[in-house]
Structures are given as C-alpha cells and as structure tokens.
C-alpha atoms as a PDB file:
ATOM      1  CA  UNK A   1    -108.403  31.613-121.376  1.00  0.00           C
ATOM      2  CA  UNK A   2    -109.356  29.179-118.707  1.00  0.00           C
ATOM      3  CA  UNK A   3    -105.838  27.975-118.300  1.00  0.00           C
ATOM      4  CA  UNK A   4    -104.609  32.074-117.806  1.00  0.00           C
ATOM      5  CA  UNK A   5    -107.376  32.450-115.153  1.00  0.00           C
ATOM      6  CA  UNK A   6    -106.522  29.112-113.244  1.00  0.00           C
ATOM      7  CA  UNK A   7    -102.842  30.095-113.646  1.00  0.00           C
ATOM      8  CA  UNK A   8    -104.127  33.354-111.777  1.00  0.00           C
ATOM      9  CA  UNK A   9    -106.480  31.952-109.306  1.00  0.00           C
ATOM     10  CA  UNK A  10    -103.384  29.474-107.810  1.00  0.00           C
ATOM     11  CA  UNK A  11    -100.685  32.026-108.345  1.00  0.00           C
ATOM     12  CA  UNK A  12    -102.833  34.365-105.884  1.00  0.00           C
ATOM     13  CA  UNK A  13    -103.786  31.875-103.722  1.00  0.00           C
ATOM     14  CA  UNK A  14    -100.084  30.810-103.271  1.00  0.00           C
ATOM     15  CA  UNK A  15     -99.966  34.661-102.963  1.00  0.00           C
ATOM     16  CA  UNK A  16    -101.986  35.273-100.217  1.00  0.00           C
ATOM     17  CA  UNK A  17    -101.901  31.628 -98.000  1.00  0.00           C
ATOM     18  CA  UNK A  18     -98.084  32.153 -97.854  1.00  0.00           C
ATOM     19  CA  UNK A  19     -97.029  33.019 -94.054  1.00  0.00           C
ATOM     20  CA  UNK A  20     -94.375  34.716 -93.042  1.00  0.00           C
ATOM     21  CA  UNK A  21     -92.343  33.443 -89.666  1.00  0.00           C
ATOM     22  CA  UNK A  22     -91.504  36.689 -88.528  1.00  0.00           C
ATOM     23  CA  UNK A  23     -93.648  37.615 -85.568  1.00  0.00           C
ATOM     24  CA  UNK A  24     -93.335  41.504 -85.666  1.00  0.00           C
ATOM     25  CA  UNK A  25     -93.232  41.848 -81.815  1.00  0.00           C
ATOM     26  CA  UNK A  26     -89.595  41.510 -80.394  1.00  0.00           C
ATOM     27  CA  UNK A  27     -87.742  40.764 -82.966  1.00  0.00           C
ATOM     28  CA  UNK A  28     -84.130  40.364 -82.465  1.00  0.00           C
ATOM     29  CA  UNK A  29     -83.064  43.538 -84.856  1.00  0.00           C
ATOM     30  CA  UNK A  30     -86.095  45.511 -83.170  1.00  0.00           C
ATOM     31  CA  UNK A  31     -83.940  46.869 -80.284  1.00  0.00           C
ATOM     32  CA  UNK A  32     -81.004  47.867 -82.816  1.00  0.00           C
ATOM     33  CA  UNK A  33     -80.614  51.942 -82.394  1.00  0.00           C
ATOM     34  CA  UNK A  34     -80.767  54.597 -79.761  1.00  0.00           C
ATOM     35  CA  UNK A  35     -83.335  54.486 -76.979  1.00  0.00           C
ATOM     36  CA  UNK A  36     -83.944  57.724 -74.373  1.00  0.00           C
ATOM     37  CA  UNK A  37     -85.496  56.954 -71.389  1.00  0.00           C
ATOM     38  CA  UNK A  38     -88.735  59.457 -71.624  1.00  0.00           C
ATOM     39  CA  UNK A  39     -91.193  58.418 -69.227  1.00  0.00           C
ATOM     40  CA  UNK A  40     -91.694  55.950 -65.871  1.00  0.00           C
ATOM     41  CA  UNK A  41     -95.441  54.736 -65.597  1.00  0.00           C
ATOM     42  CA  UNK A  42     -96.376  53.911 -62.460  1.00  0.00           C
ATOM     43  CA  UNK A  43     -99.440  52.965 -60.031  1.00  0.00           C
ATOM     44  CA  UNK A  44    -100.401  55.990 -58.216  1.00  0.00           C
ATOM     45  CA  UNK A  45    -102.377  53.893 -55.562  1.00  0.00           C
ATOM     46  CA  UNK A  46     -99.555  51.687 -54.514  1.00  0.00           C
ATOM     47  CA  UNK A  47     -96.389  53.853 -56.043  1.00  0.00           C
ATOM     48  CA  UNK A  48     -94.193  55.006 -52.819  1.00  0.00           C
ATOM     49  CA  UNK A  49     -93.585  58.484 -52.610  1.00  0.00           C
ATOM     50  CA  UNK A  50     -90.149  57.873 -54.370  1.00  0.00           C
ATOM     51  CA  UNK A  51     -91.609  56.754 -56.809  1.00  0.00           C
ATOM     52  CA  UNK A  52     -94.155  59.262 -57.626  1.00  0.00           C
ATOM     53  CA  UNK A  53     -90.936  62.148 -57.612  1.00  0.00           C
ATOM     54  CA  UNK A  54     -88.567  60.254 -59.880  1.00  0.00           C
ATOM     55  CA  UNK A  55     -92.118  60.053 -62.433  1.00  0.00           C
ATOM     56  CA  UNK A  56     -92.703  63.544 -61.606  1.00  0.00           C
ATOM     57  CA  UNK A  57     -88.896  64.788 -62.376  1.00  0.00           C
ATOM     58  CA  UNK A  58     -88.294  62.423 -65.614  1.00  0.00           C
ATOM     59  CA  UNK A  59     -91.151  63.948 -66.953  1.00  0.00           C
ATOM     60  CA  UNK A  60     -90.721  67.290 -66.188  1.00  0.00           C
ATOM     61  CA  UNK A  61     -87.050  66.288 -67.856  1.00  0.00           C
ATOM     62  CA  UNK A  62     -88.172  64.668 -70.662  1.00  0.00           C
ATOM     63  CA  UNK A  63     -90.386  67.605 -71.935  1.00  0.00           C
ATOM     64  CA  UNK A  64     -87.396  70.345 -71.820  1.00  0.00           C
ATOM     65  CA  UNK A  65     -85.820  67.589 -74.064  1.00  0.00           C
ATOM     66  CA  UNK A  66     -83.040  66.447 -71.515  1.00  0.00           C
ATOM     67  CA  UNK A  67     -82.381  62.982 -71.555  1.00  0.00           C
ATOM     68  CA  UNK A  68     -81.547  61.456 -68.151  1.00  0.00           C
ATOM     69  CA  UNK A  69     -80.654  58.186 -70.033  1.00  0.00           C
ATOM     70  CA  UNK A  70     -79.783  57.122 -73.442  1.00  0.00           C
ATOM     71  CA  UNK A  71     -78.761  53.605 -74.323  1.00  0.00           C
ATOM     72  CA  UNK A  72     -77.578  52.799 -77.932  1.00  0.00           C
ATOM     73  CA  UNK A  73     -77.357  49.453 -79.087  1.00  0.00           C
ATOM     74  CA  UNK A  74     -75.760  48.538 -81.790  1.00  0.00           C
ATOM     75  CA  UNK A  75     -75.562  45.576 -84.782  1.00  0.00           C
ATOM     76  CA  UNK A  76     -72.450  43.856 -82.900  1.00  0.00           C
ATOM     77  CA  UNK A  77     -74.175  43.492 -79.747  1.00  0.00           C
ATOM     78  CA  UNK A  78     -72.273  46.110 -78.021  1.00  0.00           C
ATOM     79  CA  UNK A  79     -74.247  48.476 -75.984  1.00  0.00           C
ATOM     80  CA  UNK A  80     -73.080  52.362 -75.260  1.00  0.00           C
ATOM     81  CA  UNK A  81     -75.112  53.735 -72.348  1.00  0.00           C
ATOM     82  CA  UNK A  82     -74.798  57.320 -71.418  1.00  0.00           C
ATOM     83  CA  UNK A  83     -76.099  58.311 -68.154  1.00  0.00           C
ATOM     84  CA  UNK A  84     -76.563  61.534 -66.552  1.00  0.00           C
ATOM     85  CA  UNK A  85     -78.956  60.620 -63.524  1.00  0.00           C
ATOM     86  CA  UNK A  86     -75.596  60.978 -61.460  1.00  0.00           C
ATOM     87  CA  UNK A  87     -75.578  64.291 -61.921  1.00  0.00           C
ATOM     88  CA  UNK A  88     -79.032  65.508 -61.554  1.00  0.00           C
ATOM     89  CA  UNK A  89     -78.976  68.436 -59.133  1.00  0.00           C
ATOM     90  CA  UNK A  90     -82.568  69.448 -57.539  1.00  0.00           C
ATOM     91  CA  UNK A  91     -82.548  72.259 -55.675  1.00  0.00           C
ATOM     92  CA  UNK A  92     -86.124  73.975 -53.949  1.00  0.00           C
ATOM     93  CA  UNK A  93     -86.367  77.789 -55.214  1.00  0.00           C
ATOM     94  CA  UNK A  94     -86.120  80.192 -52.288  1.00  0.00           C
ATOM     95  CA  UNK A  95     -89.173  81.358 -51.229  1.00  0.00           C
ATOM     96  CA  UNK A  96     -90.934  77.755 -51.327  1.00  0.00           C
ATOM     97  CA  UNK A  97     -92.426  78.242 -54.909  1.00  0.00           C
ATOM     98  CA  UNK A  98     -90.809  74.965 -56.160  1.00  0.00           C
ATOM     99  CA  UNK A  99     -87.875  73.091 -57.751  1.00  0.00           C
ATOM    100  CA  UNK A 100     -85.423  74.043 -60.059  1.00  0.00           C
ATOM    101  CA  UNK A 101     -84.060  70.979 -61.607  1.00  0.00           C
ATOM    102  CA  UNK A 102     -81.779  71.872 -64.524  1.00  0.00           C
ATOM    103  CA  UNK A 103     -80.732  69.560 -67.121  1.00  0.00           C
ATOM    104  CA  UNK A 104     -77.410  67.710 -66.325  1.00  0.00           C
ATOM    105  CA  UNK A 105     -74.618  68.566 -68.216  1.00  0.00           C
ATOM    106  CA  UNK A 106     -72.173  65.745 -67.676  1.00  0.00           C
ATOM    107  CA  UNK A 107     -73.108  62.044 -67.995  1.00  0.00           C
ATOM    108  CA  UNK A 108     -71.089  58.818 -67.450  1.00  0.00           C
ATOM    109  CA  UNK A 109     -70.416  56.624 -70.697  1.00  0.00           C
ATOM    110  CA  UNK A 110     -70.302  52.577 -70.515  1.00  0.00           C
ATOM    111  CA  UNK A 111     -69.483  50.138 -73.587  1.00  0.00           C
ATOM    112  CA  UNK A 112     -70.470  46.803 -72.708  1.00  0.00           C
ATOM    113  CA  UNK A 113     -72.150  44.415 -74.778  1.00  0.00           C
ATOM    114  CA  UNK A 114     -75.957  42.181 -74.989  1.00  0.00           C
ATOM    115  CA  UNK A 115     -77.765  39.961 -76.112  1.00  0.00           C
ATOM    116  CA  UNK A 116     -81.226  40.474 -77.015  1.00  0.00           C
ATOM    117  CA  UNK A 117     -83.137  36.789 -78.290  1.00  0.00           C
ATOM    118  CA  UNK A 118     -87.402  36.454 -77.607  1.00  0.00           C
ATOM    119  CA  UNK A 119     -87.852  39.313 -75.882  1.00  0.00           C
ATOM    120  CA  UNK A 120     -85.430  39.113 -73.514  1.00  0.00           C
ATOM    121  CA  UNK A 121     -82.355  41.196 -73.302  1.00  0.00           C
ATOM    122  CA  UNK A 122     -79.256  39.941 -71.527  1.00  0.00           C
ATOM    123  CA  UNK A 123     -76.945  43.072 -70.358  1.00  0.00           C
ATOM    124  CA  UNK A 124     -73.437  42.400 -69.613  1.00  0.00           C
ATOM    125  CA  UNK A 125     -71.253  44.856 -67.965  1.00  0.00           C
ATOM    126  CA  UNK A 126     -67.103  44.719 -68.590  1.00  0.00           C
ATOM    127  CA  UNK A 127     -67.229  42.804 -65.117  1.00  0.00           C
ATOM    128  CA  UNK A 128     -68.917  39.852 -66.977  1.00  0.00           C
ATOM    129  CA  UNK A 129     -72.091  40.462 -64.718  1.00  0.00           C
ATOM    130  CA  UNK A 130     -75.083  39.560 -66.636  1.00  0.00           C
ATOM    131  CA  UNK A 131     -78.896  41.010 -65.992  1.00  0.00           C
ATOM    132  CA  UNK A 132     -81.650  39.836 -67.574  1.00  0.00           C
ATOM    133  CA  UNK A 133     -84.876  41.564 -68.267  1.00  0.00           C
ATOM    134  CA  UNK A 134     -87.967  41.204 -70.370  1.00  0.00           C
ATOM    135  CA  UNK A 135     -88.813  43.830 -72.541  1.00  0.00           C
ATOM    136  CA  UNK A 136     -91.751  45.001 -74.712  1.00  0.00           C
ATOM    137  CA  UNK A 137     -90.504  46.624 -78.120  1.00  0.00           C
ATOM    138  CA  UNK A 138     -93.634  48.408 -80.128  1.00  0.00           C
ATOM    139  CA  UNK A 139     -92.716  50.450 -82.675  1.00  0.00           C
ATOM    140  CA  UNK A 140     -90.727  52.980 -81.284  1.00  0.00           C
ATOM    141  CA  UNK A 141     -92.017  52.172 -77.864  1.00  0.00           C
ATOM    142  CA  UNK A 142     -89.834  50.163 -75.347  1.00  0.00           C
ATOM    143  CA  UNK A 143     -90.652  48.850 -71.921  1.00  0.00           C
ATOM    144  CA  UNK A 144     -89.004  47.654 -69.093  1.00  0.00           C
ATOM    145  CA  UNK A 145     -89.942  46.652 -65.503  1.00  0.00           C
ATOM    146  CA  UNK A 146     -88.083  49.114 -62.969  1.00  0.00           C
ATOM    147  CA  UNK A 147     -88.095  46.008 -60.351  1.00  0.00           C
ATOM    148  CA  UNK A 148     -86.894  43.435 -62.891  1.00  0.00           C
ATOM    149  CA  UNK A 149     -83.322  46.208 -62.920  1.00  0.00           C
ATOM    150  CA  UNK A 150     -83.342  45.518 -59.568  1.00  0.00           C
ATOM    151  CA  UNK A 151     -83.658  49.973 -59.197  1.00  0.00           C
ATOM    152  CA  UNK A 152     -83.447  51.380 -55.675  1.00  0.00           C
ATOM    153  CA  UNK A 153     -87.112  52.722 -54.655  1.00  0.00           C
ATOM    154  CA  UNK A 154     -89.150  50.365 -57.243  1.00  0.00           C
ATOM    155  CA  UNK A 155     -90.020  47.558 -54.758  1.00  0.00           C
ATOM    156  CA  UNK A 156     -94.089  48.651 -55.994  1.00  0.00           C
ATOM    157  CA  UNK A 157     -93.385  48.098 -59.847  1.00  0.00           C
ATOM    158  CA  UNK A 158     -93.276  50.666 -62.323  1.00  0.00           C
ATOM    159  CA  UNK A 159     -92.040  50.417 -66.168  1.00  0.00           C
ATOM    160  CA  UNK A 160     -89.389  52.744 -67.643  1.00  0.00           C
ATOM    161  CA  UNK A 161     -90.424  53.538 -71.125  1.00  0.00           C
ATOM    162  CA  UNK A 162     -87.954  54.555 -73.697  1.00  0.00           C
ATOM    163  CA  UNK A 163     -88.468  56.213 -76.787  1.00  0.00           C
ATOM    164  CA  UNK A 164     -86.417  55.362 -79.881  1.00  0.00           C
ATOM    165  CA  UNK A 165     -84.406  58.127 -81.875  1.00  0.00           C
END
C-alpha cells in the first residue's frame, strides 16, 4: 500500500512540475486564419484630426459589419489581403446633417507571402519588398502599430486592431 501511494505521490509530482515550452503569447501558428481590421485605438489628446476621422469612420464601418480590411494568412506562409479602403466613398448628406459613408463594394486582392517568428511578422509583397512589424496576438485579438506600417496620417501612433474570424 505504501509502494501504490509513493508510486502516486511521484507520478503526480512528475505530473504537475512538468513545464511546457510553449509560451501562449505569439506563437508562430497564432496568426494562422482570417483577421478583419475592426477598430483603430488612438490618443485623443495627441491624435491629429486625421486620425480621429479614420477611428471615427472604421468604427462606424465595423458596426454595420463592413470590413474595410481583411487579411488571411494561411499554413504555407502565403498571405491573401483584400482591401476595400480604396474604394470608400464619403459623401456629407445635403442639408449638413452628416455623412453617408456606405460600405464599399469592390476591394483589391493581393497574394503575397510572410513570415511570422517571436512576434514579429515579416510581410513580403510580389516585389520582394519586405516590412516588418511587431504584433500582439491575444486570443482573437491582434495589434499592430499604425506608424510601424509606415500609414499616411499616423505620425502620433495609433494601433489597428483586428479581430479574428
């Protein structure tokens, strides 16, 4: 009987003192699906004015359920982005009550392939141009700094937050 209960007492204790090398933050098969842009989170104290619009549009966007943009990456390291920011069309509603800003309805489509190793993902277009960019993966959560992509109007910081599907 004591032999069964030692047996027990180092079995569990092999059990439980056994760690695992997997960090769950940023894992290299983390970023592995599609990812909608939902949401840019930005300073309101130092955010330009440009800023504060593009927020205030991808928001308004995001809750009629139109993606702007929707990057899919896949197992083989290629990388199918869809964007239909080119073709975002806001027009102010006679009579100065506001904006209409209707959900695109074409988008541009781009296979190009990545890498993504400790957190940081390395984007490269069919021109061989590479950009690098930290990100933060959380559960379904991804951020990236808007300044980092080198984006026109983000010289005050801001992160682009992506939700995955």
């Amino acid at each position: 009987m004591k032999r069964n209960l030692l047996a027990l007492f180092i079995a569990t204790a092999l059990l439980f003192s056994c760690s695992s090398d997997k960090d769950d933050t940023n894992q290299e098969n983390d970023i592995i699906g599609s990812w909608e842009l939902t949401a840019l989170e930005i300073d309101d104290n130092t955010a330009s004015d440009d800023e504060k619009f593009a927020r205030d549009i991808l928001s308004f966007l995001s809750a009629l359920d139109c993606s702007l943009l929707t990057i899919t990456f896949n197992a083989d390291q290629t990388v199918i982005t869809e964007n239909s920011g080119n073709y975002l069309d806001i027009n102010v509603i006679t009579g100065g009550t506001g904006l209409d800003v209707p959900c695109p309805t074409e988008k541009d489509t781009s296979v190009d392939s990545y890498l993504y190793e400790g957190g940081v993902l390395t984007y490269i277009d069919e021109n061989e141009i590479e950009t690098k960019v930290k990100v933060i993966i959380s559960g379904n959560t991804m951020r990236v700094n808007a300044v980092e992509l080198d984006f026109a109007n983000f010289d005050d910081g801001g992160e682009l937050i992506f939700t995955k599907r």
